[in-house]
PDB file of N, CA and C in Angstrom:
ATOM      1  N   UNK A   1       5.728   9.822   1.081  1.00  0.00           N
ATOM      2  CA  UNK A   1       6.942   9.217   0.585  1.00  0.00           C
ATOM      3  C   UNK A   1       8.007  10.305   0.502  1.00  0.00           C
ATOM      4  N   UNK A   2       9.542   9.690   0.861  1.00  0.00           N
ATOM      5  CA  UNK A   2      10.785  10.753   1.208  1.00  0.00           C
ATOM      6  C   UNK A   2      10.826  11.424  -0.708  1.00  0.00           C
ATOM      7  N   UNK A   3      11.479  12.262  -1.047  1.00  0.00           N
ATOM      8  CA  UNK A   3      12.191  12.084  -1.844  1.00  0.00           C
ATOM      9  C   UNK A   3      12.784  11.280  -2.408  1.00  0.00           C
ATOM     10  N   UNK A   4      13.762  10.896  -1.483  1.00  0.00           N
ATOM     11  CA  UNK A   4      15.015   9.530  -1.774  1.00  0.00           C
ATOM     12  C   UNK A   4      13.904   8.174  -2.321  1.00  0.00           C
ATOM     13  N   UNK A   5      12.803   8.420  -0.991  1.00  0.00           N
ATOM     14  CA  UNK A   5      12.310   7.059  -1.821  1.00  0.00           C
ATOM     15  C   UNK A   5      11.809   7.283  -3.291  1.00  0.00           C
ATOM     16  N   UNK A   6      10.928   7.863  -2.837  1.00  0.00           N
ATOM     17  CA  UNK A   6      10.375   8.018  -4.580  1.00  0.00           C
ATOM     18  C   UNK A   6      11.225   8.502  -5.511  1.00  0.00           C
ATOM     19  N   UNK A   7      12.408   8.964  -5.288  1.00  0.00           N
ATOM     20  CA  UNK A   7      13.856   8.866  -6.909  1.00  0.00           C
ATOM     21  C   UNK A   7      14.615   7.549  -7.108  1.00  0.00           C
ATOM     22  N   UNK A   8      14.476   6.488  -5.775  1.00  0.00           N
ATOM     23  CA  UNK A   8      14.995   5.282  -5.515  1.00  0.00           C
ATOM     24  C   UNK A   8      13.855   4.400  -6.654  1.00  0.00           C
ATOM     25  N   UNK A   9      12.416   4.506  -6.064  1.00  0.00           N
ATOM     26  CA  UNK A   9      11.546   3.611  -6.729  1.00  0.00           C
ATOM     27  C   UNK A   9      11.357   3.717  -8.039  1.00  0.00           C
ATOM     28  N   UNK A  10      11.722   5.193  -8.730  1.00  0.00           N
ATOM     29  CA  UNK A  10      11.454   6.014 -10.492  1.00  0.00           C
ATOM     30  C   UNK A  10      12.838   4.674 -10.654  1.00  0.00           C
ATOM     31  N   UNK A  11      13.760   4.942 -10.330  1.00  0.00           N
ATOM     32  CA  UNK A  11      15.252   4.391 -10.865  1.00  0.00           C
ATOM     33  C   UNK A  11      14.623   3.149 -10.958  1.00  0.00           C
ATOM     34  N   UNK A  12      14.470   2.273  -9.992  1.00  0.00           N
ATOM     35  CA  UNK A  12      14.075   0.644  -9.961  1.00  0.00           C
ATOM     36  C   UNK A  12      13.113   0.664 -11.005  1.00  0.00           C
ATOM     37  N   UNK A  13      11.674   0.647 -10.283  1.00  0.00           N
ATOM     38  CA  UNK A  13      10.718  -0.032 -11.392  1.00  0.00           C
ATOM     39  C   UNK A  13      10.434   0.713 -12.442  1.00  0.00           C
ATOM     40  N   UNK A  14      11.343   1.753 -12.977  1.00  0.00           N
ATOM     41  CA  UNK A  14      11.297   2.605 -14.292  1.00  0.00           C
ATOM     42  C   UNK A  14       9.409   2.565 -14.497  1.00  0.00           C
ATOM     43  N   UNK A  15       9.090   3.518 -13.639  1.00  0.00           N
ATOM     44  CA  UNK A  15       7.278   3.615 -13.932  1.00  0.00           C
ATOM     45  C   UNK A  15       7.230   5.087 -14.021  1.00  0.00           C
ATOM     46  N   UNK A  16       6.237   5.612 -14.516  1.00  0.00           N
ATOM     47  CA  UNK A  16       6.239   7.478 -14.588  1.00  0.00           C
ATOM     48  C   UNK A  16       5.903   7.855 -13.111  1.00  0.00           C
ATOM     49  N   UNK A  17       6.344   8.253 -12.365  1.00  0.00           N
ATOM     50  CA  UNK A  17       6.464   9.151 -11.418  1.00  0.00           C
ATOM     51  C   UNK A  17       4.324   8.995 -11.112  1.00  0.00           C
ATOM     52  N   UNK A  18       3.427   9.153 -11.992  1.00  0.00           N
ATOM     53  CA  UNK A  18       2.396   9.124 -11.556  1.00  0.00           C
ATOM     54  C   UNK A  18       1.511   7.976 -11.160  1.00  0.00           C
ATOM     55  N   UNK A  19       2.343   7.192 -11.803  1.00  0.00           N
ATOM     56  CA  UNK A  19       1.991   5.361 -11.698  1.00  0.00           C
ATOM     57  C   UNK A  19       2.797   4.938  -9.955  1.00  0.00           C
ATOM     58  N   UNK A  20       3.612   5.367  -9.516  1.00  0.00           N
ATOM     59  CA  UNK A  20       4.049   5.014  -8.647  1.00  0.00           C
ATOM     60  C   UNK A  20       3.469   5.790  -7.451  1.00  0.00           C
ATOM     61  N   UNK A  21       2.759   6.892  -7.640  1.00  0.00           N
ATOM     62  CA  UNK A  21       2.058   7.646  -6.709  1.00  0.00           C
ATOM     63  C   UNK A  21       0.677   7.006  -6.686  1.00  0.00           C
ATOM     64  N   UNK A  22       0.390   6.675  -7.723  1.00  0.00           N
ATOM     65  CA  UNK A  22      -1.428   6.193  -7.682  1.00  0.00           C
ATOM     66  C   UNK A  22      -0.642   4.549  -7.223  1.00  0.00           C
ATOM     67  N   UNK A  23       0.409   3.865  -7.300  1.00  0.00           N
ATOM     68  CA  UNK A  23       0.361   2.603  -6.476  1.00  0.00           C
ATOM     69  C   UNK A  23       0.693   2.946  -4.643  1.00  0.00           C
ATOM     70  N   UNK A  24       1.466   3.862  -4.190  1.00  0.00           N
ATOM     71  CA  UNK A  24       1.416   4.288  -3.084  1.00  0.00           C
ATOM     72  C   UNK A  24       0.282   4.935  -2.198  1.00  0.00           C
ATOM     73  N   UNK A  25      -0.599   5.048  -3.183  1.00  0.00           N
ATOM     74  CA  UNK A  25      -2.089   5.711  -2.524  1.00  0.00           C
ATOM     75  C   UNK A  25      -2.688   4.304  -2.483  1.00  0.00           C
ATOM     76  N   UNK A  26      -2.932   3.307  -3.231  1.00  0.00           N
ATOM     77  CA  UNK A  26      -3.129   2.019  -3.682  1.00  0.00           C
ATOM     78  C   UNK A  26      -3.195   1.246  -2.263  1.00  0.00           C
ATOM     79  N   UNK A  27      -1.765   1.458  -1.842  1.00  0.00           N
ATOM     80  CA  UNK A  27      -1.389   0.177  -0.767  1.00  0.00           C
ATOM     81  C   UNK A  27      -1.912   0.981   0.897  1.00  0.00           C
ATOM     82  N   UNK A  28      -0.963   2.057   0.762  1.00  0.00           N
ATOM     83  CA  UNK A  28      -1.889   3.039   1.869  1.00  0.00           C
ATOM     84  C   UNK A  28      -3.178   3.643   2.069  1.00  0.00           C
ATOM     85  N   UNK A  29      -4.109   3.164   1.211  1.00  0.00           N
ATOM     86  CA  UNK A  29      -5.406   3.744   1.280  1.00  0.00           C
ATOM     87  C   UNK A  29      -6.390   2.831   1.557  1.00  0.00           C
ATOM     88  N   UNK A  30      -6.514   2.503   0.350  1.00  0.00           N
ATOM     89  CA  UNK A  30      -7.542   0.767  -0.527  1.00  0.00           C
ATOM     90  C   UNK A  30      -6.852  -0.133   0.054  1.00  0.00           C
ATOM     91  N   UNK A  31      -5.587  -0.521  -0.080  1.00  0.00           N
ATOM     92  CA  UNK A  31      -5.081  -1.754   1.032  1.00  0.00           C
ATOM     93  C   UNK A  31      -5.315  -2.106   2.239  1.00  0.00           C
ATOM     94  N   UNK A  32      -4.713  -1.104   2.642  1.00  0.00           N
ATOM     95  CA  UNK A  32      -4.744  -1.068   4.344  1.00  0.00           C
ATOM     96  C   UNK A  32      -5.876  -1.208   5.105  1.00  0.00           C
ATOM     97  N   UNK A  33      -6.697  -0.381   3.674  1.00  0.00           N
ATOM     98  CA  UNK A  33      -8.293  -0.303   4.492  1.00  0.00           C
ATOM     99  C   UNK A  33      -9.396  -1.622   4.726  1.00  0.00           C
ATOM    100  N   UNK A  34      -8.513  -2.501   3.733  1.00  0.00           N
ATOM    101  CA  UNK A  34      -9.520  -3.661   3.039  1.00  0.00           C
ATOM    102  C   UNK A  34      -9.565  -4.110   4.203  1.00  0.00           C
ATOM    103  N   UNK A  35     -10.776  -5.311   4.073  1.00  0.00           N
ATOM    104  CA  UNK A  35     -11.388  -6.250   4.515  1.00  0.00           C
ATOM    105  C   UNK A  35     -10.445  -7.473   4.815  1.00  0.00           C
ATOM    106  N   UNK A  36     -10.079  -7.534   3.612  1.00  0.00           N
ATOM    107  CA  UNK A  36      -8.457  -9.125   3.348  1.00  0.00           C
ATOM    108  C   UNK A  36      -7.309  -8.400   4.205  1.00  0.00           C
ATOM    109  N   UNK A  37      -7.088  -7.417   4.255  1.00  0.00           N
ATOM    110  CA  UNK A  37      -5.616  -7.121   4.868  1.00  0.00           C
ATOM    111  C   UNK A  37      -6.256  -6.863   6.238  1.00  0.00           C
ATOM    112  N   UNK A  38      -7.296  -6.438   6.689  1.00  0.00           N
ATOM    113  CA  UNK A  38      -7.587  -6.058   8.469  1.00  0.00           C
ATOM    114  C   UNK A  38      -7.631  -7.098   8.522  1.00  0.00           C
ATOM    115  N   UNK A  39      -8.257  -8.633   7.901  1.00  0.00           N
ATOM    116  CA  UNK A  39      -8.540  -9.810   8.541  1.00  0.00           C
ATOM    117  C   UNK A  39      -7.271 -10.747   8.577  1.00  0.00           C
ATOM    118  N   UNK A  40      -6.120 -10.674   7.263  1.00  0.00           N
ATOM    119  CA  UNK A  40      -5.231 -11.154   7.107  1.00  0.00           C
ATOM    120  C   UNK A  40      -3.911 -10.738   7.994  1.00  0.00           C
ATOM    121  N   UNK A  41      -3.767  -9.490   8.321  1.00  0.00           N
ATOM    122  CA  UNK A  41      -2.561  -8.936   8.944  1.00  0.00           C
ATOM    123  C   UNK A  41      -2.653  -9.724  10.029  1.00  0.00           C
ATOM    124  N   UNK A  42      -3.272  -9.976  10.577  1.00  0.00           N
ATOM    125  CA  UNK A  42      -2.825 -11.480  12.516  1.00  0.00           C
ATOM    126  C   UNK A  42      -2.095 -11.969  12.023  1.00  0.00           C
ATOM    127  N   UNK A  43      -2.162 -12.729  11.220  1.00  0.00           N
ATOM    128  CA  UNK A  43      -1.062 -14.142  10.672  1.00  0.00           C
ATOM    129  C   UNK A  43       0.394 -13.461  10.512  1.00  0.00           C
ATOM    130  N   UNK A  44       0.500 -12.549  10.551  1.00  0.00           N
ATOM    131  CA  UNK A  44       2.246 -11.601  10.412  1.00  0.00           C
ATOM    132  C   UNK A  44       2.806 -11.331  12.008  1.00  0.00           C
ATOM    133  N   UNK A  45       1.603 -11.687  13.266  1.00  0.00           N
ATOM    134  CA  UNK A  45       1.863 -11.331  14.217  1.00  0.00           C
ATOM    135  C   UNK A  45       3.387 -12.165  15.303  1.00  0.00           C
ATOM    136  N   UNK A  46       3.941 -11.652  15.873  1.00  0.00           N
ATOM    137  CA  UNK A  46       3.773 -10.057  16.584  1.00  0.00           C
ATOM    138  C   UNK A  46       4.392  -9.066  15.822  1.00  0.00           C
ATOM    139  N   UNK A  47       4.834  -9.147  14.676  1.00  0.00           N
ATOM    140  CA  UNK A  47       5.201  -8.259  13.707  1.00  0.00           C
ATOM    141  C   UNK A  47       4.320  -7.282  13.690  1.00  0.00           C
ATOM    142  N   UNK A  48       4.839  -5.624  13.271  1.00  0.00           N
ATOM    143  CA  UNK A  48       3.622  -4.762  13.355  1.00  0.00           C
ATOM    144  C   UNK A  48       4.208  -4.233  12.153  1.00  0.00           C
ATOM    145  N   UNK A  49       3.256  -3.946  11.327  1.00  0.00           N
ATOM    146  CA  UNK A  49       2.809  -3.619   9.736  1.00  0.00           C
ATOM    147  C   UNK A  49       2.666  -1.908   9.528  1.00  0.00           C
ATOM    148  N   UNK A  50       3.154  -1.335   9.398  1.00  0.00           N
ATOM    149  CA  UNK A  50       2.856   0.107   9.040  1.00  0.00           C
ATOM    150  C   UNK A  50       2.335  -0.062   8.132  1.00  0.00           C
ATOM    151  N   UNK A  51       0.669   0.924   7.990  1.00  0.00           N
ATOM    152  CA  UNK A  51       0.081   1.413   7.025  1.00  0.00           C
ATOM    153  C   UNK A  51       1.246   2.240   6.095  1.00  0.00           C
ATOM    154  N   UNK A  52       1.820   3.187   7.180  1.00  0.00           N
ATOM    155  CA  UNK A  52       2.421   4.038   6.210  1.00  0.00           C
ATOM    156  C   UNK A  52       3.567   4.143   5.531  1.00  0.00           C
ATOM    157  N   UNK A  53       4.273   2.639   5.919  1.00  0.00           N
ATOM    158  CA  UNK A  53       5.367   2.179   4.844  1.00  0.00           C
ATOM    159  C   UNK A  53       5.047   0.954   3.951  1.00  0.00           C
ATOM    160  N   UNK A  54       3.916   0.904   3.646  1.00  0.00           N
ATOM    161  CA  UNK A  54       3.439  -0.467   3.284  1.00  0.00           C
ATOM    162  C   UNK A  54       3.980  -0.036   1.872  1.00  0.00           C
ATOM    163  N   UNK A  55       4.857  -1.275   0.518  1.00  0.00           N
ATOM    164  CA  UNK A  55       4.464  -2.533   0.861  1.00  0.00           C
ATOM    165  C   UNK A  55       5.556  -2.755   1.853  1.00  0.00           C
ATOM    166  N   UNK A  56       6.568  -2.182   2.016  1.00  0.00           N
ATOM    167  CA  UNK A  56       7.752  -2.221   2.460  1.00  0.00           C
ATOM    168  C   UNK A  56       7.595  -3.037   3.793  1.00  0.00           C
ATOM    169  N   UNK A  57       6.663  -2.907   4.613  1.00  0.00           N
ATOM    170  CA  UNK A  57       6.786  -3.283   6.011  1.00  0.00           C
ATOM    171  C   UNK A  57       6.096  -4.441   5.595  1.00  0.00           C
ATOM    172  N   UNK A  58       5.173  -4.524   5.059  1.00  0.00           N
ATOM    173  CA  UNK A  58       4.519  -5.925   4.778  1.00  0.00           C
ATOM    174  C   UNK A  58       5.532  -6.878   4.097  1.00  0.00           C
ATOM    175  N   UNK A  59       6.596  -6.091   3.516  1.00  0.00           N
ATOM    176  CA  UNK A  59       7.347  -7.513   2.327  1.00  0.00           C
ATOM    177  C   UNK A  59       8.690  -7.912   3.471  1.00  0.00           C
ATOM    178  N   UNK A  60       8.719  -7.175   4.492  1.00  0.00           N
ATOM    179  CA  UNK A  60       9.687  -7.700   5.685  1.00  0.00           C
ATOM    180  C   UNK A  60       9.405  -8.785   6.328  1.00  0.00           C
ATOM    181  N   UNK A  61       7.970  -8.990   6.432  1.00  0.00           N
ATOM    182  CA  UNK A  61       7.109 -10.047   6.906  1.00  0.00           C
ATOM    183  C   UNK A  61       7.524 -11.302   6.352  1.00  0.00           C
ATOM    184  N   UNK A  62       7.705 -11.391   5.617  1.00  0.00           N
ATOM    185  CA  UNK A  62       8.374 -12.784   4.432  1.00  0.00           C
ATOM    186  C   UNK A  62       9.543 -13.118   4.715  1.00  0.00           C
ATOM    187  N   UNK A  63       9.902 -14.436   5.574  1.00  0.00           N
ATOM    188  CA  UNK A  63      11.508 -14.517   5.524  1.00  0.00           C
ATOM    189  C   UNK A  63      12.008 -14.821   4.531  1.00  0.00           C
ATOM    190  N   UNK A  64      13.251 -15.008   3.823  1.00  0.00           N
ATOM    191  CA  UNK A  64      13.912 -15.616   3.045  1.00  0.00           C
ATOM    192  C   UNK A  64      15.455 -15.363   2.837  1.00  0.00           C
ATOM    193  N   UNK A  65      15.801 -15.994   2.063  1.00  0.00           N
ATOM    194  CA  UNK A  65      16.925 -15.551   1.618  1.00  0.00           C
ATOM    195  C   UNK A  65      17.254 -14.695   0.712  1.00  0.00           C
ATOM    196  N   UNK A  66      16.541 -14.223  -0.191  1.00  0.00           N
ATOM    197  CA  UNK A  66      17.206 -13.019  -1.180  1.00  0.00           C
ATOM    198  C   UNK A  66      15.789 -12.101  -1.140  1.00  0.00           C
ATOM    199  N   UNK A  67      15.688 -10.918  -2.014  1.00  0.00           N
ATOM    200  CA  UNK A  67      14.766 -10.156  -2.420  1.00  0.00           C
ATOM    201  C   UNK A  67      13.277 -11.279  -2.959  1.00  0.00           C
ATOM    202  N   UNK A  68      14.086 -11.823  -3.719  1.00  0.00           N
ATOM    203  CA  UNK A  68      12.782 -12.496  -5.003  1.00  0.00           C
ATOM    204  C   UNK A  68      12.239 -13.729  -4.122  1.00  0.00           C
ATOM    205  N   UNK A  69      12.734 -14.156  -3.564  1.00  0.00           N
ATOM    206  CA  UNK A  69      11.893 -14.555  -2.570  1.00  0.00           C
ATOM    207  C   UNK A  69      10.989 -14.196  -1.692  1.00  0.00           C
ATOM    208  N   UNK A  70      11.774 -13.166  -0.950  1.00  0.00           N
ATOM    209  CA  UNK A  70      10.614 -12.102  -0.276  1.00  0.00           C
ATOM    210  C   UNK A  70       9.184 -12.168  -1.491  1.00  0.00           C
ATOM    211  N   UNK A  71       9.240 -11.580  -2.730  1.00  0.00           N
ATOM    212  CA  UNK A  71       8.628 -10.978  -3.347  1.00  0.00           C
ATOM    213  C   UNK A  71       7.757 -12.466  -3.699  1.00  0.00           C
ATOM    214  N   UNK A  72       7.787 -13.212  -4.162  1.00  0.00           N
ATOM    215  CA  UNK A  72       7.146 -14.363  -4.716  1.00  0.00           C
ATOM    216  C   UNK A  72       6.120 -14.855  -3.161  1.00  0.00           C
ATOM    217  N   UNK A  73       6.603 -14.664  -1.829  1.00  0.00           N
ATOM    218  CA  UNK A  73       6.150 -14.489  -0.940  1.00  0.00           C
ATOM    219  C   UNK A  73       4.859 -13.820  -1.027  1.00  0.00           C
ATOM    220  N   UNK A  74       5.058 -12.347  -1.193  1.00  0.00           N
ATOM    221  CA  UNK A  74       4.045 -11.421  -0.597  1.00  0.00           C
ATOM    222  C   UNK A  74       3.030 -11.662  -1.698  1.00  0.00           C
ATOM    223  N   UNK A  75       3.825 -11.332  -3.017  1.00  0.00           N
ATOM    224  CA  UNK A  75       2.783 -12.049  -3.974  1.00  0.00           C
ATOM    225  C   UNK A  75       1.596 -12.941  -3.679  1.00  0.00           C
ATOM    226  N   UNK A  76       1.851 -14.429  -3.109  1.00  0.00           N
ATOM    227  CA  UNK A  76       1.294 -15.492  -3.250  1.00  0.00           C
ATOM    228  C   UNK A  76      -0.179 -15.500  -2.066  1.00  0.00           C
ATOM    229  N   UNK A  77       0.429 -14.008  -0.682  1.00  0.00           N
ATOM    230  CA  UNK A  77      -0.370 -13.626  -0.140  1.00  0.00           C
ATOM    231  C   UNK A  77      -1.629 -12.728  -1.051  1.00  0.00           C
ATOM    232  N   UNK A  78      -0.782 -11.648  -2.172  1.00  0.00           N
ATOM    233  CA  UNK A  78      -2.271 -11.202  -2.734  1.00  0.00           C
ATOM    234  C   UNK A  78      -2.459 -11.861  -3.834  1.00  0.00           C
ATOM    235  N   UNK A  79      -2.166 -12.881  -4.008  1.00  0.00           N
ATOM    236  CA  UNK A  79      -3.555 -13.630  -5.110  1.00  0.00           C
ATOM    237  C   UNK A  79      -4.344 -13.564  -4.446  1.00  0.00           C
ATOM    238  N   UNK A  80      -5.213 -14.254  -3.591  1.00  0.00           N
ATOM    239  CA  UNK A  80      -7.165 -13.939  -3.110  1.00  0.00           C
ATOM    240  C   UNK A  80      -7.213 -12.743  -3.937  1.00  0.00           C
ATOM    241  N   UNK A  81      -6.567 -11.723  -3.646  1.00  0.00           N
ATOM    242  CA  UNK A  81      -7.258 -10.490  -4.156  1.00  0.00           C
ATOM    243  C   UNK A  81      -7.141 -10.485  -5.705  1.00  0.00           C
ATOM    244  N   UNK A  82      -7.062 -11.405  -6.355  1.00  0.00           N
ATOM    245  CA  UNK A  82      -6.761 -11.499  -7.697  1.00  0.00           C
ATOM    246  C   UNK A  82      -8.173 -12.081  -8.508  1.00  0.00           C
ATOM    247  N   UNK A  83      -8.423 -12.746  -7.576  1.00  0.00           N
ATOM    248  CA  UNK A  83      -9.656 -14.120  -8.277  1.00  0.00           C
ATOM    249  C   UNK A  83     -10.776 -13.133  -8.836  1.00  0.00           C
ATOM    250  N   UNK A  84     -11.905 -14.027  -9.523  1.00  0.00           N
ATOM    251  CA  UNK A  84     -12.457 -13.295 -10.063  1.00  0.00           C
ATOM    252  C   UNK A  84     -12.710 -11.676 -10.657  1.00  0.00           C
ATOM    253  N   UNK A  85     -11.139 -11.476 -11.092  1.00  0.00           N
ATOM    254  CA  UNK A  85     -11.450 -10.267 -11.862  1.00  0.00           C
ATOM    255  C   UNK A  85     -11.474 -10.481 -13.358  1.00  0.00           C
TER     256      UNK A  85
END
């Protein structure tokens, strides 16, 4: 992650600087690697998904009209990964 991004993302989701690094290892590591996202990423096709801007490239995937749409989007993709915890 640039600088810019990670002083962009501290400003937005006001999280400590270490919470936003353990969620960027999160999406690029454990995400990318999963089972649900290798089997799920086709359905985004011919769109191509960077591991290494994820969620960013994944929440482009979502058309809509504003941000919070996007977001209620990508969301509704990771519930599965929600269930039984």
């Amino acid at each position: 992650m640039t600088d810019f991004r990670e002083k962009m993302l501290l400003k937005w989701i006001e999280a400590p600087r270490q919470t936003i690094k353990r969620w960027c290892i999160w999406w690029r590591e454990s995400f990318a690697k999963s089972a649900f996202f290798k089997t799920e990423r086709g359905r985004f096709m011919p769109v191509t998904i960077e591991d290494t801007t994820l969620p960013a490239s994944l929440l482009l995937c979502f058309e809509a009209a504003d941000l919070s749409s996007r977001l209620r989007g990508l969301l509704r993709f990771l519930a599965p990964l929600s269930k039984g915890r």
